[in-house]
N, C-alpha and C. Protein backbone atom coordinates (compact mmCIF):
# COMPACT_ATOMS: atom_id res chain seq x y z
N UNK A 1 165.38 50.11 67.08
CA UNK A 1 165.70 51.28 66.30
C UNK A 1 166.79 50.92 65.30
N UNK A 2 166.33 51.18 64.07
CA UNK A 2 167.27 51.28 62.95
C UNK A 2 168.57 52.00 62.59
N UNK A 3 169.87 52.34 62.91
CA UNK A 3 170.83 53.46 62.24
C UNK A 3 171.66 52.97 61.53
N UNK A 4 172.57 53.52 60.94
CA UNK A 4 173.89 53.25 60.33
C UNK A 4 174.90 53.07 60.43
N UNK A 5 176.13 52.08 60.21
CA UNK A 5 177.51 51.84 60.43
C UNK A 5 178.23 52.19 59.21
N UNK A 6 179.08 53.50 59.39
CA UNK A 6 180.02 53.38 58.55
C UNK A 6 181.43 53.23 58.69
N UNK A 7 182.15 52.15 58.55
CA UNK A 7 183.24 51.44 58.66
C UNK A 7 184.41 52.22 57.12
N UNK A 8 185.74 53.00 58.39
CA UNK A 8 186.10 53.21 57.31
C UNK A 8 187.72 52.47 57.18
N UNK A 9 188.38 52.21 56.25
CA UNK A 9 189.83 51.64 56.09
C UNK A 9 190.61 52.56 55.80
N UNK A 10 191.98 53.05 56.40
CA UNK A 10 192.89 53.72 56.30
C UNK A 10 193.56 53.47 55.41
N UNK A 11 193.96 54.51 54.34
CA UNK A 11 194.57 54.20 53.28
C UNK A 11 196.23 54.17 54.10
N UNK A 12 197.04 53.54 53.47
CA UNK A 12 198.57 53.70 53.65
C UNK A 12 199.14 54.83 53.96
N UNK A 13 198.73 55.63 53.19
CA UNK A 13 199.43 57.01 53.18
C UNK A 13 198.69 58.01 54.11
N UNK A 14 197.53 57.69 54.82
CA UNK A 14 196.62 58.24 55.93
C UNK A 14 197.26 59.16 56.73
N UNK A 15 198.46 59.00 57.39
CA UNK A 15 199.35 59.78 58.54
C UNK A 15 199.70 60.95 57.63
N UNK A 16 199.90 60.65 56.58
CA UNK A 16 200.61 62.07 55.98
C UNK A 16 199.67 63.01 55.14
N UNK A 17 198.24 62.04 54.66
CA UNK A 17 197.31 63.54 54.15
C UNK A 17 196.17 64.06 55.61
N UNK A 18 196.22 63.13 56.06
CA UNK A 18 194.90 63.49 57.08
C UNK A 18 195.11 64.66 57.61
N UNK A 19 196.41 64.99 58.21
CA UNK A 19 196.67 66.10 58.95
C UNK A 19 196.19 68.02 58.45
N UNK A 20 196.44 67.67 57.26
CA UNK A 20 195.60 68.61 56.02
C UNK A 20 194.40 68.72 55.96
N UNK A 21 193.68 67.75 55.94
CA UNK A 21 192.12 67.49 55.84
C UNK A 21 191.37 67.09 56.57
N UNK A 22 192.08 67.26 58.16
CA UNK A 22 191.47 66.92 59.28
C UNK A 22 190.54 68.15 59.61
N UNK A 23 190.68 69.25 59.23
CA UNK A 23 189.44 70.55 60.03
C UNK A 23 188.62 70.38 59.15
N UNK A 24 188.84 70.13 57.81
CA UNK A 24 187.45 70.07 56.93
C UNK A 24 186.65 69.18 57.14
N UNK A 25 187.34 68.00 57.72
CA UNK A 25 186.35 66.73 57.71
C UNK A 25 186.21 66.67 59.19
N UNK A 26 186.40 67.51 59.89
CA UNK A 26 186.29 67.91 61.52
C UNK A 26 184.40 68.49 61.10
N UNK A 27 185.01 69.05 60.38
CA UNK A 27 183.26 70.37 60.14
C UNK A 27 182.75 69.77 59.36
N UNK A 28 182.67 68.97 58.85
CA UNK A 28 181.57 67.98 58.63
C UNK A 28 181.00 66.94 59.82
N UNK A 29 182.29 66.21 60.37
CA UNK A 29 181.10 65.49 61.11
C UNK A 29 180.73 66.57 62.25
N UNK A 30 180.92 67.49 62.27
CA UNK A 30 180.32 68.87 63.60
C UNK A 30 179.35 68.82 62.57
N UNK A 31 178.60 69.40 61.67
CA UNK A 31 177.58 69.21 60.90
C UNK A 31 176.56 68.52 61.01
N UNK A 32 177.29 67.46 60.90
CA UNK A 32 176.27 65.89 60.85
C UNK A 32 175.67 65.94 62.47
N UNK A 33 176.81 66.17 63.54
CA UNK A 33 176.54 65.58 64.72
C UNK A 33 175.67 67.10 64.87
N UNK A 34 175.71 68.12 65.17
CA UNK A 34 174.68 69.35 65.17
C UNK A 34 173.01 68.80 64.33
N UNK A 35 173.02 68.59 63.33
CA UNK A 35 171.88 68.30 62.50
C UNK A 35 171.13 66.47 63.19
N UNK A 36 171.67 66.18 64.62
CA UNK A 36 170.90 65.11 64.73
C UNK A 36 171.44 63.54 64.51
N UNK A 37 172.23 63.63 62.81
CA UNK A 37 172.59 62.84 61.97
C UNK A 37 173.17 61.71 62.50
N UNK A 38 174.51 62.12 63.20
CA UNK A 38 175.50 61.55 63.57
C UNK A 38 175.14 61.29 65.13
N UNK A 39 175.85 60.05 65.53
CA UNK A 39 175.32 59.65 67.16
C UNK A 39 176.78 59.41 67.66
N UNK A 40 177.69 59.11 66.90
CA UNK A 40 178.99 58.35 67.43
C UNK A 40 180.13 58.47 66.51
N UNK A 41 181.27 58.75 66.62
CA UNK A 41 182.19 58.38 65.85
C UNK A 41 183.67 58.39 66.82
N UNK A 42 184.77 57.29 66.04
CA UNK A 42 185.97 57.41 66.52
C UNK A 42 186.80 56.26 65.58
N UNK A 43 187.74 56.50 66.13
CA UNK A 43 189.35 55.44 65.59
C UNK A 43 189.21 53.67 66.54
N UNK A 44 189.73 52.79 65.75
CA UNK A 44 190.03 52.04 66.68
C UNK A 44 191.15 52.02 67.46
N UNK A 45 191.56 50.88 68.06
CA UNK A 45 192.57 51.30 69.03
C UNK A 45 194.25 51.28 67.50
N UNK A 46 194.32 50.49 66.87
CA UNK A 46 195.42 50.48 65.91
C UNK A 46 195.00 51.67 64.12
N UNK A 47 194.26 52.65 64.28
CA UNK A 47 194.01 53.04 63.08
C UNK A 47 194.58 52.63 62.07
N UNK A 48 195.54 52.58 61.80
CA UNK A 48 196.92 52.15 60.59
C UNK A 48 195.22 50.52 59.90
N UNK A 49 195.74 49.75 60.73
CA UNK A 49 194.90 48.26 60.66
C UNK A 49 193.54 48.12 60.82
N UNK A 50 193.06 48.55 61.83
CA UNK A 50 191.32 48.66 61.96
C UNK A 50 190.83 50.12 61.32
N UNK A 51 190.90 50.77 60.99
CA UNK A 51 190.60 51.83 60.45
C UNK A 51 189.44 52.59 61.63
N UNK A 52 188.45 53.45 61.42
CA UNK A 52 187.05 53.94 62.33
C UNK A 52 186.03 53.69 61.63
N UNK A 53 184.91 54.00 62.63
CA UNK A 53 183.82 53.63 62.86
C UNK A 53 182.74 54.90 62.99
N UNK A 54 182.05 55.16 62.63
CA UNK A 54 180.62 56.32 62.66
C UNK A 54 179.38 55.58 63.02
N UNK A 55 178.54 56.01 63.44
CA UNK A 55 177.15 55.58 63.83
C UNK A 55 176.12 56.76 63.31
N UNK A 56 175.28 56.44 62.54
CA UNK A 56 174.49 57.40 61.79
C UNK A 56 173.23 56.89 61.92
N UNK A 57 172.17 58.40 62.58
CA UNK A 57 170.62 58.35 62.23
C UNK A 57 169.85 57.25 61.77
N UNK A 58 170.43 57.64 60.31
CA UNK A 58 169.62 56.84 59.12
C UNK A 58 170.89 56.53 58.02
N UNK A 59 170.53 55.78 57.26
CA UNK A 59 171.41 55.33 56.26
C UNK A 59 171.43 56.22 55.15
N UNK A 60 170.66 56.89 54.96
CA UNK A 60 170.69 57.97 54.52
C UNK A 60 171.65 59.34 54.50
N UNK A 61 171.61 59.21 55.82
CA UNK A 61 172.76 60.09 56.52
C UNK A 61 173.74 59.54 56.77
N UNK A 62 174.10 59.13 56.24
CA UNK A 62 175.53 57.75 56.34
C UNK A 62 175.75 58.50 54.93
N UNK A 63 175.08 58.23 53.85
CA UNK A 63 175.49 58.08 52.14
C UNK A 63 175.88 59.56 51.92
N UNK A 64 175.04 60.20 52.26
CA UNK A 64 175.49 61.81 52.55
C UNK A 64 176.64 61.84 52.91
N UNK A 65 177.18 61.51 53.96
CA UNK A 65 178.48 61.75 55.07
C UNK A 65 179.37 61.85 53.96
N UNK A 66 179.09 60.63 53.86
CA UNK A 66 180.62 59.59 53.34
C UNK A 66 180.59 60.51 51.55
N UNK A 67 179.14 60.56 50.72
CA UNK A 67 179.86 61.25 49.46
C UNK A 67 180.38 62.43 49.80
N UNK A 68 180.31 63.30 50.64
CA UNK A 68 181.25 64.13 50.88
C UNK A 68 182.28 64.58 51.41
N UNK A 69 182.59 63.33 52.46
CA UNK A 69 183.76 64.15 53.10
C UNK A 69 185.12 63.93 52.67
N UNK A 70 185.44 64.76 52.95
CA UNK A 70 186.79 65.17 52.50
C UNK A 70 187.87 63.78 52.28
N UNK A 71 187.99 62.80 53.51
CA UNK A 71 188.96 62.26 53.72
C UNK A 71 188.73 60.61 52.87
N UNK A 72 187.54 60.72 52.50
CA UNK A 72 187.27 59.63 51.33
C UNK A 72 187.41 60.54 50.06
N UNK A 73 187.56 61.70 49.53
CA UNK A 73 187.47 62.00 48.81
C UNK A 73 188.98 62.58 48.19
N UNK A 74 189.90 62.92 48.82
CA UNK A 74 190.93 62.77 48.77
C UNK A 74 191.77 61.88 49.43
N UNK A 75 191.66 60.67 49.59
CA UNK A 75 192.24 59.55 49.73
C UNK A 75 192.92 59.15 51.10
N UNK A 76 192.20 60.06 52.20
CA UNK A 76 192.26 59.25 53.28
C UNK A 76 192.38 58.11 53.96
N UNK A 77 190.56 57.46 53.16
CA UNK A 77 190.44 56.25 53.59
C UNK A 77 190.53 55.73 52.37
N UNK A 78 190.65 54.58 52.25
CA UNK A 78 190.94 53.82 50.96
C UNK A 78 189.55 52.85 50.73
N UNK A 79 188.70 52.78 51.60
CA UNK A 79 187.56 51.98 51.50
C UNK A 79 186.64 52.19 52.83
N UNK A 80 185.82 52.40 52.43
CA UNK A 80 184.50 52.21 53.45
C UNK A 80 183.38 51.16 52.54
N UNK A 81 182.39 50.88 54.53
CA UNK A 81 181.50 50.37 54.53
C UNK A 81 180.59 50.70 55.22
N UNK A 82 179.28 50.54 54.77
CA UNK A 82 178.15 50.95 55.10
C UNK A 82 176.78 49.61 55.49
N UNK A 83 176.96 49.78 56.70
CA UNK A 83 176.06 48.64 56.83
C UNK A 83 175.03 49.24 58.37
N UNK A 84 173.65 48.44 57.52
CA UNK A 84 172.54 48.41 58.91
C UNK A 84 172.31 47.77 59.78
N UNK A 85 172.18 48.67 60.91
CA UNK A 85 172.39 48.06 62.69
C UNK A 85 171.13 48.68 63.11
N UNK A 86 171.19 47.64 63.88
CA UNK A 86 169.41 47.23 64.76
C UNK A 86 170.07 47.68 66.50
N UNK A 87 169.87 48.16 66.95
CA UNK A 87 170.06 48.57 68.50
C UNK A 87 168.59 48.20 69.20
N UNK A 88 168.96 47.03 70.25
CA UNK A 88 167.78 46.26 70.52
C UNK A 88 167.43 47.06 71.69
N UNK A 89 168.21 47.65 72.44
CA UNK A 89 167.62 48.86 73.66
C UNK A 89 166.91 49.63 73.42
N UNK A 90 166.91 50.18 72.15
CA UNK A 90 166.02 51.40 71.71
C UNK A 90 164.54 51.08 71.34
């Protein structure tokens, strides 16, 4: 089975806008994860340095996510990535 990785990088200043734009981008991925979309998401263990991680449907639903949510869009994360993962159990 085919889904999506989206890998995101914490911008510097992350601790001090996220807290603002954490319910909006809360109700999005409630969105995503309600609609199917979304399978997984979280922080690594150092956010500041590893930034998080999402697991998406389709890649499709990855490109969606990410042009809208909030915390790439006002400067949360400072960079994401989007890459395709093969899950050999499925």
């Amino acid at each position: 089975m085919k889904y999506a990785v989206v890998l995101y990088q914490s911008a510097d200043d992350f601790a001090a806008k996220a807290p603002a734009l954490f319910p909006a981008h809360k109700a999005r991925l409630d969105e995503f994860h309600a609609a199917g979309d979304l399978l997984m998401v979280g922080t690594f263990g150092d956010i500041a340095k590893e930034g998080s991680m999402a697991v998406f449907a389709s890649r499709a639903a990855a490109e969606k996510f990410v042009e809208g949510d909030p915390f790439r869009l006002n400067g949360v994360v400072r960079g994401h990535e989007i890459r395709d993962w093969n899950d050999i159990y499925s």
